[in-house]
PDB file of N, CA and C in Angstrom:
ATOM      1  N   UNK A   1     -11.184   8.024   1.094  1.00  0.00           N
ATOM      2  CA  UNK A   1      -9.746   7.994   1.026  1.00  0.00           C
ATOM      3  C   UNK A   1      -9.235   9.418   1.084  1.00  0.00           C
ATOM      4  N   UNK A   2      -7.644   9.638   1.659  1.00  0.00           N
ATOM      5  CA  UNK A   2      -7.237  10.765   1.873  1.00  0.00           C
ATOM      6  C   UNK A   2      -5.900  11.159   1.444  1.00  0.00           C
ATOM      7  N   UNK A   3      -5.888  11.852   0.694  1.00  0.00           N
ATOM      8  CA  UNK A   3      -4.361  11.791  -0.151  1.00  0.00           C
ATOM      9  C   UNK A   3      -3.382  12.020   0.996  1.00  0.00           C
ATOM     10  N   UNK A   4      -2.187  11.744   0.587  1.00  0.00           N
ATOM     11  CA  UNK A   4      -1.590  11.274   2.377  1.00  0.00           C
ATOM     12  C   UNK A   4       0.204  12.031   1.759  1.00  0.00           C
ATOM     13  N   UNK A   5       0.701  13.111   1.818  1.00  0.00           N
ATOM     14  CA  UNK A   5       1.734  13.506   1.708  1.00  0.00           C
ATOM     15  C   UNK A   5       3.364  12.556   1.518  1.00  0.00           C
ATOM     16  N   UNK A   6       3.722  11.972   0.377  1.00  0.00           N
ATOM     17  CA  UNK A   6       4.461  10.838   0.337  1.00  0.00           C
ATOM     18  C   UNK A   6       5.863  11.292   1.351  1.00  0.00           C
ATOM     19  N   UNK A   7       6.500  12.359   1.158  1.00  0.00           N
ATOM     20  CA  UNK A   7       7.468  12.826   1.909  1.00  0.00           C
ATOM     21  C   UNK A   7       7.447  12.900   3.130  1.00  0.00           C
ATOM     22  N   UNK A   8       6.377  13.115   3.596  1.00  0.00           N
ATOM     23  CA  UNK A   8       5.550  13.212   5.288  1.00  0.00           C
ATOM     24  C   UNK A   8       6.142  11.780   5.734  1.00  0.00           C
ATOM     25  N   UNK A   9       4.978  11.043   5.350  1.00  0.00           N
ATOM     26  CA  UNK A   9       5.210   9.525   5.314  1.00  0.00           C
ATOM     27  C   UNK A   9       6.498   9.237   5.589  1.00  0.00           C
ATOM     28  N   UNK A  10       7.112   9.487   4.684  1.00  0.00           N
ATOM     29  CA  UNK A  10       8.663   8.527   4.612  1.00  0.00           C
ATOM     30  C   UNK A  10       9.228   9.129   6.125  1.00  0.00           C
ATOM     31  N   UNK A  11       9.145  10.201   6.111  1.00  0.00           N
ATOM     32  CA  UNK A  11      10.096  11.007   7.391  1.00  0.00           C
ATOM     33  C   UNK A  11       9.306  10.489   8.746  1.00  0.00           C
ATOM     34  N   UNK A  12       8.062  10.473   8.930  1.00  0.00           N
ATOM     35  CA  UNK A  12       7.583  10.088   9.994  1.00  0.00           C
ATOM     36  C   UNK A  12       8.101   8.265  10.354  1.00  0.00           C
ATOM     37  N   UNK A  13       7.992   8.011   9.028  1.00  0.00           N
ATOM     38  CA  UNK A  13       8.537   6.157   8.887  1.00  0.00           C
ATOM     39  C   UNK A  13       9.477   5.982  10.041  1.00  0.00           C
ATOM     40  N   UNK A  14      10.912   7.088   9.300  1.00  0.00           N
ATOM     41  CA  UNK A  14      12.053   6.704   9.700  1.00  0.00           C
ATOM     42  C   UNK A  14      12.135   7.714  11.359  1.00  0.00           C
ATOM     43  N   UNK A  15      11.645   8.848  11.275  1.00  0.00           N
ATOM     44  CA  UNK A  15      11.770   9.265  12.556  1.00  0.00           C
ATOM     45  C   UNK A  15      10.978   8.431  14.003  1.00  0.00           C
ATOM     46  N   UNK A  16      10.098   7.810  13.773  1.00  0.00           N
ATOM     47  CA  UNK A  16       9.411   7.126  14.555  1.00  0.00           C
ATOM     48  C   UNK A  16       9.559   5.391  14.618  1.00  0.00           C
ATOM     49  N   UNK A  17      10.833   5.400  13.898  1.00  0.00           N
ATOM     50  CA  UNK A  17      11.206   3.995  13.933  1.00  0.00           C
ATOM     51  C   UNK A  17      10.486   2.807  13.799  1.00  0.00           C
ATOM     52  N   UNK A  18      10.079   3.118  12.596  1.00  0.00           N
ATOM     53  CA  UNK A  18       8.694   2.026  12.003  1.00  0.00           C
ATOM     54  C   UNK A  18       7.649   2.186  12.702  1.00  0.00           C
ATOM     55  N   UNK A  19       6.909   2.977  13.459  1.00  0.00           N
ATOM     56  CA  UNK A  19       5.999   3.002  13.788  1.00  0.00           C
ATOM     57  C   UNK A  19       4.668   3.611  13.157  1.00  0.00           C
ATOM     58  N   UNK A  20       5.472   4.547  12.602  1.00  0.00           N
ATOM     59  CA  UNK A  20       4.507   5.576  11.362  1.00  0.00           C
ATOM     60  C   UNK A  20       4.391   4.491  10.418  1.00  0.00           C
ATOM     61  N   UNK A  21       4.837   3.441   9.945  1.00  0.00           N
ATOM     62  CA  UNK A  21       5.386   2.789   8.873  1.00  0.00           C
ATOM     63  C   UNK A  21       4.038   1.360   8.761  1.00  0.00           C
ATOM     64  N   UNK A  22       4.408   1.464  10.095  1.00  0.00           N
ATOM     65  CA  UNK A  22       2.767  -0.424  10.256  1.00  0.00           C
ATOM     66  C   UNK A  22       1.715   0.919  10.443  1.00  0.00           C
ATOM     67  N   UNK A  23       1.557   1.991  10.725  1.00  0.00           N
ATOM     68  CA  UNK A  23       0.165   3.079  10.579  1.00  0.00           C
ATOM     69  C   UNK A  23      -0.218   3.256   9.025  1.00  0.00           C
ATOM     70  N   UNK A  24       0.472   3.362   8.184  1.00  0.00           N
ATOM     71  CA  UNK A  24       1.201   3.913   6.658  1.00  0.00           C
ATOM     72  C   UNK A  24       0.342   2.731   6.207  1.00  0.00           C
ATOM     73  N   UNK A  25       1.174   1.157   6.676  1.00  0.00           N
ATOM     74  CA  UNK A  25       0.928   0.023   5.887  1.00  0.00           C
ATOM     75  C   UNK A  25      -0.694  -0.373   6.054  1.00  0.00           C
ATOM     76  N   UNK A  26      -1.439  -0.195   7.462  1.00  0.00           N
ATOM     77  CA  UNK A  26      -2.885  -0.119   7.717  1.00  0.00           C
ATOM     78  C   UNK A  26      -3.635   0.677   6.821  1.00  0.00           C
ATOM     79  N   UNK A  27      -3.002   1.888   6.657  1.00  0.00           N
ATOM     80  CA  UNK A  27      -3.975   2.946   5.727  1.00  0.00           C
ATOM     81  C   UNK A  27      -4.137   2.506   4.260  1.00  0.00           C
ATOM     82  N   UNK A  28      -3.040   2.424   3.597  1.00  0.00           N
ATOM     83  CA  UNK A  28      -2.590   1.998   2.394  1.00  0.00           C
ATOM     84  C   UNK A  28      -3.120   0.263   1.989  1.00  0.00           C
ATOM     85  N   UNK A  29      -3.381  -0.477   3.229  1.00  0.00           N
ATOM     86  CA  UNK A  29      -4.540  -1.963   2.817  1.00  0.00           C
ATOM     87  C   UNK A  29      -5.698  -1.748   2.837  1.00  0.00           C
ATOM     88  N   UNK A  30      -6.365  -0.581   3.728  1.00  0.00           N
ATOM     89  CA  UNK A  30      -7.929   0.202   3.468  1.00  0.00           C
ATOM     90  C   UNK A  30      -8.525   0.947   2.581  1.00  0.00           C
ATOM     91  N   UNK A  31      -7.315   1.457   2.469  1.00  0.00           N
ATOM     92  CA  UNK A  31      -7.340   2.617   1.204  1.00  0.00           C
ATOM     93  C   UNK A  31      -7.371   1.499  -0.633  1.00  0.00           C
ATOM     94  N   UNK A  32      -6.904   0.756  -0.585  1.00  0.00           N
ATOM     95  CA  UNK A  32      -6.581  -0.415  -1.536  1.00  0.00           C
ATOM     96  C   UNK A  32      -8.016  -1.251  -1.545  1.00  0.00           C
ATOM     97  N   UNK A  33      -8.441  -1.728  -0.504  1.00  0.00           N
ATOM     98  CA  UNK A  33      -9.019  -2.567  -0.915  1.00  0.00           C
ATOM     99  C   UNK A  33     -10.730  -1.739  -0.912  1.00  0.00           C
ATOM    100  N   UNK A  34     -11.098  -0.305  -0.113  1.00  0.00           N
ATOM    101  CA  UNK A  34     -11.671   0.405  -0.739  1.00  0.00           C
ATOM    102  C   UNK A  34     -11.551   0.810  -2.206  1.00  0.00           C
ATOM    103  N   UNK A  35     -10.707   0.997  -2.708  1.00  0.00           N
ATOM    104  CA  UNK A  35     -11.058   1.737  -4.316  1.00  0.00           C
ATOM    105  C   UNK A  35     -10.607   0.363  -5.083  1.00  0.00           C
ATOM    106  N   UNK A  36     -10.463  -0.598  -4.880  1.00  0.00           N
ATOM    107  CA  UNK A  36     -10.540  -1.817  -5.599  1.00  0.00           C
ATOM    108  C   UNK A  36     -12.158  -2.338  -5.205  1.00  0.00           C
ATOM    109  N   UNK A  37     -12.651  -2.066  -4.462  1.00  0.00           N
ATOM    110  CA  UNK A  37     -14.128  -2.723  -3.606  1.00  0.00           C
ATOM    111  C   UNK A  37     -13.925  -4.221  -3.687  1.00  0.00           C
ATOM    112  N   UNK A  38     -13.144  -4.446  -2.777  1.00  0.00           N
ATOM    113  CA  UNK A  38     -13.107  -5.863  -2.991  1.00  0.00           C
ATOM    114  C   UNK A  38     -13.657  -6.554  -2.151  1.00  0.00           C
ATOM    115  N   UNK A  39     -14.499  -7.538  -2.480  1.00  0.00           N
ATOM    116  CA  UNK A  39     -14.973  -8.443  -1.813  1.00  0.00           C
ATOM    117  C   UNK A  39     -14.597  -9.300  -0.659  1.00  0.00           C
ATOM    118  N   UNK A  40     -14.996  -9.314   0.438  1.00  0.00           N
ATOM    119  CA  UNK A  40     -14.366  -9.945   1.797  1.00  0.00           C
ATOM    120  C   UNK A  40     -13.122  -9.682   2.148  1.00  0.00           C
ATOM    121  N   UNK A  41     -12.306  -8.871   2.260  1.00  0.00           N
ATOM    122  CA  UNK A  41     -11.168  -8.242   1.786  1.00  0.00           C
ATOM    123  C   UNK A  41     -10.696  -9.136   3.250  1.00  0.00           C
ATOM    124  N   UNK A  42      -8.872  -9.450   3.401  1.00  0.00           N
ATOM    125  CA  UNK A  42      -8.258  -9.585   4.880  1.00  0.00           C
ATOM    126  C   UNK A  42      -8.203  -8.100   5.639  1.00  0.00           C
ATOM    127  N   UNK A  43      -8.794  -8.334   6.839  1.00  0.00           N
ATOM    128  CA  UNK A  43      -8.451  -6.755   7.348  1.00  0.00           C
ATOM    129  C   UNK A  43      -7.526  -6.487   7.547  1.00  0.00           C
ATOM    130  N   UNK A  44      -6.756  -4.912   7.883  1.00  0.00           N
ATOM    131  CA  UNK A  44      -5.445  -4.433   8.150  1.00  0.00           C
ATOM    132  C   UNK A  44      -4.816  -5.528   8.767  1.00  0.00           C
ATOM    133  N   UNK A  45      -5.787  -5.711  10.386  1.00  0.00           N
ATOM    134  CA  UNK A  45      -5.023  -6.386  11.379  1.00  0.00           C
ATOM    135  C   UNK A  45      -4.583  -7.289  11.111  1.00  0.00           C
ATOM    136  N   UNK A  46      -5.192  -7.875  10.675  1.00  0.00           N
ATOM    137  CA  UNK A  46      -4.881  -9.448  10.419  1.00  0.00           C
ATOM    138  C   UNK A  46      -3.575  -9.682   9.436  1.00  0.00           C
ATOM    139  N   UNK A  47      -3.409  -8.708   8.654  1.00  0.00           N
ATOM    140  CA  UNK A  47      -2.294  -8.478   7.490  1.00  0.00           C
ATOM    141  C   UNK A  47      -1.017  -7.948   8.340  1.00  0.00           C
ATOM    142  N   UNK A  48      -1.084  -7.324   9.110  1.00  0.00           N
ATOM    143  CA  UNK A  48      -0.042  -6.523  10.217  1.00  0.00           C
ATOM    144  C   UNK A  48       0.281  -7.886  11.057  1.00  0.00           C
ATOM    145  N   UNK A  49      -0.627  -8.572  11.749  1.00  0.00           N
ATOM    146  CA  UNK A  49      -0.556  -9.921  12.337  1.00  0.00           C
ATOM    147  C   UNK A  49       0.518 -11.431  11.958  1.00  0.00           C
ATOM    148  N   UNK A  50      -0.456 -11.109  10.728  1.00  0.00           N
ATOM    149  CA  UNK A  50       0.002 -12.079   9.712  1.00  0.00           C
ATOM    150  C   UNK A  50       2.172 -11.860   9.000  1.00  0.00           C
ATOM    151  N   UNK A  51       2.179 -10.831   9.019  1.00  0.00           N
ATOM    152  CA  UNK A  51       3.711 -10.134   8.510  1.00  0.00           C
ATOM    153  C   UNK A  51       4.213  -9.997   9.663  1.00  0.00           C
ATOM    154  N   UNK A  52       4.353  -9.797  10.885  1.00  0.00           N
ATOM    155  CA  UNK A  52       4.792  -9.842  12.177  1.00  0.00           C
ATOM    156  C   UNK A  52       5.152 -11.621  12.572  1.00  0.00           C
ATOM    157  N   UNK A  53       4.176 -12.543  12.406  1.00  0.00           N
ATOM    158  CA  UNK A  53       4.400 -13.907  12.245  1.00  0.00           C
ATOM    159  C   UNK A  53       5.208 -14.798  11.680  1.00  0.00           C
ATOM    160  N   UNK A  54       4.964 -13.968  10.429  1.00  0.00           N
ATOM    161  CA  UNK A  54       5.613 -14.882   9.059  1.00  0.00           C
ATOM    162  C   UNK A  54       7.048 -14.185   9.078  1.00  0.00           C
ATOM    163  N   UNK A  55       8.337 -13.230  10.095  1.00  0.00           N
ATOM    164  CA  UNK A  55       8.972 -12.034   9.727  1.00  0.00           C
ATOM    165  C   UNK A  55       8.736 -11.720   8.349  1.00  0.00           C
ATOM    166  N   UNK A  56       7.501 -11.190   7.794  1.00  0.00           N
ATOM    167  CA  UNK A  56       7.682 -10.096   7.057  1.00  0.00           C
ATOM    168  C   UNK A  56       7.416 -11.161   5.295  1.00  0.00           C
ATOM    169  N   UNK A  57       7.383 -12.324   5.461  1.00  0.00           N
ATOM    170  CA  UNK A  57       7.243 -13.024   4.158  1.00  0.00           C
ATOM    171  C   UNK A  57       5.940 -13.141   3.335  1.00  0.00           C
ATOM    172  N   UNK A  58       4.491 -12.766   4.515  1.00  0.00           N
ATOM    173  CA  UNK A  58       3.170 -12.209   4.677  1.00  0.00           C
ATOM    174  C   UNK A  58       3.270 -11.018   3.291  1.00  0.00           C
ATOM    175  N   UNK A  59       4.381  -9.687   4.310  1.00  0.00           N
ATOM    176  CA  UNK A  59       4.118  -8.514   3.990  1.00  0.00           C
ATOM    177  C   UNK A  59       4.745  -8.693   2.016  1.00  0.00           C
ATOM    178  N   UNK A  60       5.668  -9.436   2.398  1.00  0.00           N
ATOM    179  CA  UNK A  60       6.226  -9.561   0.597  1.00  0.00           C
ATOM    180  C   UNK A  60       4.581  -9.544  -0.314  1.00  0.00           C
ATOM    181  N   UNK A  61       4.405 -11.079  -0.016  1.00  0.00           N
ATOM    182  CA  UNK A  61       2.568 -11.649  -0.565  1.00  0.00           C
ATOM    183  C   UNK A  61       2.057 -10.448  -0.754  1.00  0.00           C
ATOM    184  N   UNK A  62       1.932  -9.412   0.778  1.00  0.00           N
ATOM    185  CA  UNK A  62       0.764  -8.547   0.420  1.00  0.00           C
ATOM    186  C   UNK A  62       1.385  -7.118  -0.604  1.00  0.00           C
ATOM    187  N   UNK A  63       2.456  -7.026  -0.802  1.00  0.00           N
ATOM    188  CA  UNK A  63       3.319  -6.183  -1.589  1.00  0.00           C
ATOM    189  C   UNK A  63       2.465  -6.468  -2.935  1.00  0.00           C
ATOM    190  N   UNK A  64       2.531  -7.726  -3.512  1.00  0.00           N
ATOM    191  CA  UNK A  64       2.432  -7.881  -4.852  1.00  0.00           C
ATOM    192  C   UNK A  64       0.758  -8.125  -4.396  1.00  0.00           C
ATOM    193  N   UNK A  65      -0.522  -8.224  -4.156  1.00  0.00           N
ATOM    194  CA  UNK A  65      -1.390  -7.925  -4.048  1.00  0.00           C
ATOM    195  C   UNK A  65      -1.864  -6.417  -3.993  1.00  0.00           C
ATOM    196  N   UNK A  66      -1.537  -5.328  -3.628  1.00  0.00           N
ATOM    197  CA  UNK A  66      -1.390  -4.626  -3.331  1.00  0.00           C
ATOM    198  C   UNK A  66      -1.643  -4.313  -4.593  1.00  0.00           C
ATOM    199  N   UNK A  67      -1.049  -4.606  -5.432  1.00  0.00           N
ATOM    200  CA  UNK A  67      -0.540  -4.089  -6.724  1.00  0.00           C
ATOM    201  C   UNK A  67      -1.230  -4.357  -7.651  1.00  0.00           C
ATOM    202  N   UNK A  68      -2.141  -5.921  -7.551  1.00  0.00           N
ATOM    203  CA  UNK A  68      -3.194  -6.177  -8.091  1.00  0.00           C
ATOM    204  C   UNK A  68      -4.385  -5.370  -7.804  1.00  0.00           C
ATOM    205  N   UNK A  69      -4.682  -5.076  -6.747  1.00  0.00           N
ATOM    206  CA  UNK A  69      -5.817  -4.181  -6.332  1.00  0.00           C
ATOM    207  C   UNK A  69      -5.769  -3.027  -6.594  1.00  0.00           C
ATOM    208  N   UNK A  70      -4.383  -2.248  -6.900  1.00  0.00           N
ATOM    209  CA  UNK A  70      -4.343  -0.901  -7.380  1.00  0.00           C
ATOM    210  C   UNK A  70      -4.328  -0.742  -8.507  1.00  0.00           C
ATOM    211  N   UNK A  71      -4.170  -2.169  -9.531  1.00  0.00           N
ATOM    212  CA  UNK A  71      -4.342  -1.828 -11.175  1.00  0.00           C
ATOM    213  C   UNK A  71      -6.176  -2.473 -11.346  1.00  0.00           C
ATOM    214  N   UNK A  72      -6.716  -3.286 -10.396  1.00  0.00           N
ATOM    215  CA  UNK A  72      -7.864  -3.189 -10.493  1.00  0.00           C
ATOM    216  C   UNK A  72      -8.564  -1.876 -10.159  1.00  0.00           C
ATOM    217  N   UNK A  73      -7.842  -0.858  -9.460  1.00  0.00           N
ATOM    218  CA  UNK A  73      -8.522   0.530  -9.031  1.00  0.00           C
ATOM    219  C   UNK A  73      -9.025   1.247  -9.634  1.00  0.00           C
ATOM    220  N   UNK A  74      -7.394   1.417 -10.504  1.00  0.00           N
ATOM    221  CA  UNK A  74      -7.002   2.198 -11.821  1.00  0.00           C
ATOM    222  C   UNK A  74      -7.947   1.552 -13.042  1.00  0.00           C
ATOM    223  N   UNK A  75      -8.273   0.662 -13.174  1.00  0.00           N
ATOM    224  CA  UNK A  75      -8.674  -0.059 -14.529  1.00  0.00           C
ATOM    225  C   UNK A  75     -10.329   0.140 -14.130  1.00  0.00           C
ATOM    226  N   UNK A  76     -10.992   0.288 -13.333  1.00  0.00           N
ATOM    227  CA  UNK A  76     -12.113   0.641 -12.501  1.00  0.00           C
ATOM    228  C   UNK A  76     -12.454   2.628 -12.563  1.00  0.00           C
ATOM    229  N   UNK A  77     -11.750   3.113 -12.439  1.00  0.00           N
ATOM    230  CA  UNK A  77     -11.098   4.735 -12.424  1.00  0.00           C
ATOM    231  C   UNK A  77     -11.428   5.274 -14.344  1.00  0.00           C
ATOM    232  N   UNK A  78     -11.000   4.114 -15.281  1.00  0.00           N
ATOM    233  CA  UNK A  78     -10.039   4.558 -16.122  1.00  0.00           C
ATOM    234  C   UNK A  78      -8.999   5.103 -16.166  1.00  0.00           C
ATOM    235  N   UNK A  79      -8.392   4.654 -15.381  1.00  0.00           N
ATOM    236  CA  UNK A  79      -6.611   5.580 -15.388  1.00  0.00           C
ATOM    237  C   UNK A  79      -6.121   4.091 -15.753  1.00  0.00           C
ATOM    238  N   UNK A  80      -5.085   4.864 -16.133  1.00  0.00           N
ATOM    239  CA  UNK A  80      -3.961   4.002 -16.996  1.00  0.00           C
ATOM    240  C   UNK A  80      -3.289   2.814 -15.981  1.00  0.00           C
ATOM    241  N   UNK A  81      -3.005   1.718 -16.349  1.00  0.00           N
ATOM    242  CA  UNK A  81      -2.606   1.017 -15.006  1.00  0.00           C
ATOM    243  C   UNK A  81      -1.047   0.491 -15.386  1.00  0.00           C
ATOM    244  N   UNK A  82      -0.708   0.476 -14.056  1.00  0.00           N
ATOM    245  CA  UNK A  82       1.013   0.291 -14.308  1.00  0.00           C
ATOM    246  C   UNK A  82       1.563  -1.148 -13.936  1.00  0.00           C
ATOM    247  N   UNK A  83       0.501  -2.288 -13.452  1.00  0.00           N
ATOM    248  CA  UNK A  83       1.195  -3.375 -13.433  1.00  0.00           C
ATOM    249  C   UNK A  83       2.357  -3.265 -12.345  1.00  0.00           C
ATOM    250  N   UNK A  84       2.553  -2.968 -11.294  1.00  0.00           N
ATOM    251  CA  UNK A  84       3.521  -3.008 -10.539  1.00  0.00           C
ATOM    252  C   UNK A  84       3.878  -4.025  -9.637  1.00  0.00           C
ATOM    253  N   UNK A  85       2.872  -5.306  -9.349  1.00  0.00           N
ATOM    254  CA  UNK A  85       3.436  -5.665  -8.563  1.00  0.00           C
ATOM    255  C   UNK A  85       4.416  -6.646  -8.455  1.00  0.00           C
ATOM    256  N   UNK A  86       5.126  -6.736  -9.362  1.00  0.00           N
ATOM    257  CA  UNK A  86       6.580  -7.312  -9.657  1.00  0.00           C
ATOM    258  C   UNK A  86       7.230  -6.450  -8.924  1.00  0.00           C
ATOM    259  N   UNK A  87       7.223  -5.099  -9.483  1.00  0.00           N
ATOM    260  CA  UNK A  87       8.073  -4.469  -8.536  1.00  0.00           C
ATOM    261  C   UNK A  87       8.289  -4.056  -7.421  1.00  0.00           C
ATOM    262  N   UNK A  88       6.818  -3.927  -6.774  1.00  0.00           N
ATOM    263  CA  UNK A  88       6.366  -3.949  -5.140  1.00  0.00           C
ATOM    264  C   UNK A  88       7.180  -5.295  -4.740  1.00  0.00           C
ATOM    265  N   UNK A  89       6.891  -6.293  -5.097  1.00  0.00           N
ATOM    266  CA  UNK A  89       7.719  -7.829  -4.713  1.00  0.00           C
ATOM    267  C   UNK A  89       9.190  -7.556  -4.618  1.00  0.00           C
ATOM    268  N   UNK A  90       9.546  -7.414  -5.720  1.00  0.00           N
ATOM    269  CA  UNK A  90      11.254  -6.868  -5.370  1.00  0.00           C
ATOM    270  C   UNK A  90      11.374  -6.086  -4.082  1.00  0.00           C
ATOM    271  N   UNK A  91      10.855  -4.831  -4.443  1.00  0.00           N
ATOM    272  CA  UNK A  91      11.377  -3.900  -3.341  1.00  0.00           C
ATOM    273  C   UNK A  91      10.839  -4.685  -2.150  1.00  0.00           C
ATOM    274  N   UNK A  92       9.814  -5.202  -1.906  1.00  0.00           N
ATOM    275  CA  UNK A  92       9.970  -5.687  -0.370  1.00  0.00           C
ATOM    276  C   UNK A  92      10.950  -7.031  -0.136  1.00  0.00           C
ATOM    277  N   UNK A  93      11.065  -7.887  -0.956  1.00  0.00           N
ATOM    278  CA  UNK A  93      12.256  -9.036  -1.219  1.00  0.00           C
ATOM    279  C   UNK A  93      13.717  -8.061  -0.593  1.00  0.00           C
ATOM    280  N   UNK A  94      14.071  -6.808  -1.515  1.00  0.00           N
ATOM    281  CA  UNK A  94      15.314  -6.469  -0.992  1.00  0.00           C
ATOM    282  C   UNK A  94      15.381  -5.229   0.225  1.00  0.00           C
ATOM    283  N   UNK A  95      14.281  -5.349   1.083  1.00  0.00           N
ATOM    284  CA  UNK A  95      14.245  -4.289   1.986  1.00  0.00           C
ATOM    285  C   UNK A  95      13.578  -2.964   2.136  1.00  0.00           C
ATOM    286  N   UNK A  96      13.279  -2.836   0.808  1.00  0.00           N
ATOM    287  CA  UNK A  96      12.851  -1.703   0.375  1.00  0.00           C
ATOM    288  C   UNK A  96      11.383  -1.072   0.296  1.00  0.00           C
ATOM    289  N   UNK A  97      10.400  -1.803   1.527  1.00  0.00           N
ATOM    290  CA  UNK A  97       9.325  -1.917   1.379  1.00  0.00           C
ATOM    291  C   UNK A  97       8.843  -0.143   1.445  1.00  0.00           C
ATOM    292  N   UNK A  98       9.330   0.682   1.951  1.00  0.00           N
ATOM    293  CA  UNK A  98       9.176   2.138   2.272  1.00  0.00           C
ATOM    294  C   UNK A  98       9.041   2.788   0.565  1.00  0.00           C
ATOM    295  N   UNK A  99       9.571   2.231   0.010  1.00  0.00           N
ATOM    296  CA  UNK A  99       9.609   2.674  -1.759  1.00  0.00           C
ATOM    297  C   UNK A  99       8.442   1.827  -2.193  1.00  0.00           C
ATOM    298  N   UNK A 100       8.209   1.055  -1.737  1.00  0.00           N
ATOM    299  CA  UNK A 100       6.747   0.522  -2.387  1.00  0.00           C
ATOM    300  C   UNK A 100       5.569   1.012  -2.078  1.00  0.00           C
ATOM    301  N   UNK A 101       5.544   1.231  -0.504  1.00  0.00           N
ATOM    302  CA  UNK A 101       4.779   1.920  -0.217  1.00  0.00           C
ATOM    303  C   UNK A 101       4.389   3.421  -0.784  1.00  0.00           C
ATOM    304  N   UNK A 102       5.319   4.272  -0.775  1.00  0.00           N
ATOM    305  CA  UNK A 102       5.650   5.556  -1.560  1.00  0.00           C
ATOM    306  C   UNK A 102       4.754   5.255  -3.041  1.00  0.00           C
ATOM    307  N   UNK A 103       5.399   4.274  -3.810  1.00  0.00           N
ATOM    308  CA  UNK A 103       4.704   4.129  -4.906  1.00  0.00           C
ATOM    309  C   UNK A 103       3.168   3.949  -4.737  1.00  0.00           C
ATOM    310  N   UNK A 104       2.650   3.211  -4.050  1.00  0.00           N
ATOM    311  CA  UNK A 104       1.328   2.484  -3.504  1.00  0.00           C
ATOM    312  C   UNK A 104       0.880   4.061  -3.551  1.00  0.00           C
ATOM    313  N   UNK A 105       1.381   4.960  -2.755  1.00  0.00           N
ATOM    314  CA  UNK A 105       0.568   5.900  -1.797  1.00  0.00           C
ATOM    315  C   UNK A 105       0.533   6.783  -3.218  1.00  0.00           C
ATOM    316  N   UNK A 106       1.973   7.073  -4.096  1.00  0.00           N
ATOM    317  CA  UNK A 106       1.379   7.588  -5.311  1.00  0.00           C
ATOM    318  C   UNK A 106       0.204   7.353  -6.434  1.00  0.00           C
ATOM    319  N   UNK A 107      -0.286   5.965  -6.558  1.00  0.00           N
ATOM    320  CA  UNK A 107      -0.984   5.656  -7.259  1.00  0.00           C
ATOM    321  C   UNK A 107      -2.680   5.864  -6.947  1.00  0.00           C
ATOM    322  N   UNK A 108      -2.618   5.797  -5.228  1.00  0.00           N
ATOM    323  CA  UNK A 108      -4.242   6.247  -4.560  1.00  0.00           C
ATOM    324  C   UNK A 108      -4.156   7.676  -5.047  1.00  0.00           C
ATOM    325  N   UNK A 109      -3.109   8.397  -4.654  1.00  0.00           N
ATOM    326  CA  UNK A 109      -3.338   9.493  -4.696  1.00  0.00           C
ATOM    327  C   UNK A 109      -3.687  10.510  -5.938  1.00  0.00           C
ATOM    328  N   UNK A 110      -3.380   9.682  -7.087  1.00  0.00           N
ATOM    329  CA  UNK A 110      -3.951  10.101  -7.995  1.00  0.00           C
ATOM    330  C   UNK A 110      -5.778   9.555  -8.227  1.00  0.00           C
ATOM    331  N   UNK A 111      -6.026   8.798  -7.802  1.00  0.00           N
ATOM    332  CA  UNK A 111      -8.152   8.433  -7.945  1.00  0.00           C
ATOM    333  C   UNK A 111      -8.400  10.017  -7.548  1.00  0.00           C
ATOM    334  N   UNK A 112      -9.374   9.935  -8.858  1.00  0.00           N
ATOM    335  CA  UNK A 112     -10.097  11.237  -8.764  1.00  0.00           C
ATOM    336  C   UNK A 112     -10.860  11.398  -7.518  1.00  0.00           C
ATOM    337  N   UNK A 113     -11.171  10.095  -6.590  1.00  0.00           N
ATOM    338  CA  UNK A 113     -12.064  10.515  -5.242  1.00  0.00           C
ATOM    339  C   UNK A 113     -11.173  10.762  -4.171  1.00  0.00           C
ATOM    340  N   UNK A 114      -9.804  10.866  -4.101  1.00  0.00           N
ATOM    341  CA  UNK A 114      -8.964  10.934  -2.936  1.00  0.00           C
ATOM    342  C   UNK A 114      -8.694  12.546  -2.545  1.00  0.00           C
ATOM    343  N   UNK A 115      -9.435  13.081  -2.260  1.00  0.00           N
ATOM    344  CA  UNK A 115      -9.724  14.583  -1.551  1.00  0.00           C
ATOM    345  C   UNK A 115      -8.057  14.957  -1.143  1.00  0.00           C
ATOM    346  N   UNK A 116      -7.812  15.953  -1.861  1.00  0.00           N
ATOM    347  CA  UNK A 116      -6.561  16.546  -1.780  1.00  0.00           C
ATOM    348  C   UNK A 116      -6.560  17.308  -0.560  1.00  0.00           C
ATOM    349  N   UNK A 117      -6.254  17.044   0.374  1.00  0.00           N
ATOM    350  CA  UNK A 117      -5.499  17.926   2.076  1.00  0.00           C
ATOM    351  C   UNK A 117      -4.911  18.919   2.225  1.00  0.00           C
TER     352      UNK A 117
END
């Protein structure tokens, strides 16, 4: 995993008109379900696939998963875990999936194995 500049991110999001944003959302389901090690995990594609299909009701689901796998990370790590994915769910419910992500990308980026850039 690679600590990934949250401000970068957001600006590339919006300057590239979601395109940086489904790159962001690929990294951030690899990056997740690596430091969770989860078993048979759905791949990116299929999750990008799957939220493109469903408009985006997929990506809600995988919001609050997301969130499970990053307090399994953290609880795996010993770091403190924050229970977020209530709030990942909201923010993608009201649009706001770019703030979840942000959060997501804050929480890898603290695992002691995510090599600072």
């Amino acid at each position: 995993m690679k600590a990934k500049s949250i401000p970068v991110c957001i600006i590339l999001s919006i300057v590239t008109c979601g395109i940086y944003g489904i790159y962001w959302f690929v990294t951030l389901h690899n990056d997740a379900n690596n430091a969770s090690q989860e078993q048979n995990p759905t791949s990116a594609g299929v999750a990008v696939l799957l939220s493109i299909v469903t408009c985006s009701i997929y990506a809600m689901y995988w919001s609050y998963k997301q969130g499970e796998k990053l307090d399994k990370a953290c609880t795996m790590r010993g770091l403190p875990t924050n229970n977020r994915s209530v709030i990942y769910l909201v923010l993608s419910i009201f649009g706001l999936s770019i703030v979840a992500y942000a959060l997501m990308q804050d929480t890898i980026n603290k695992f002691p194995d995510t090599a600072q850039q």
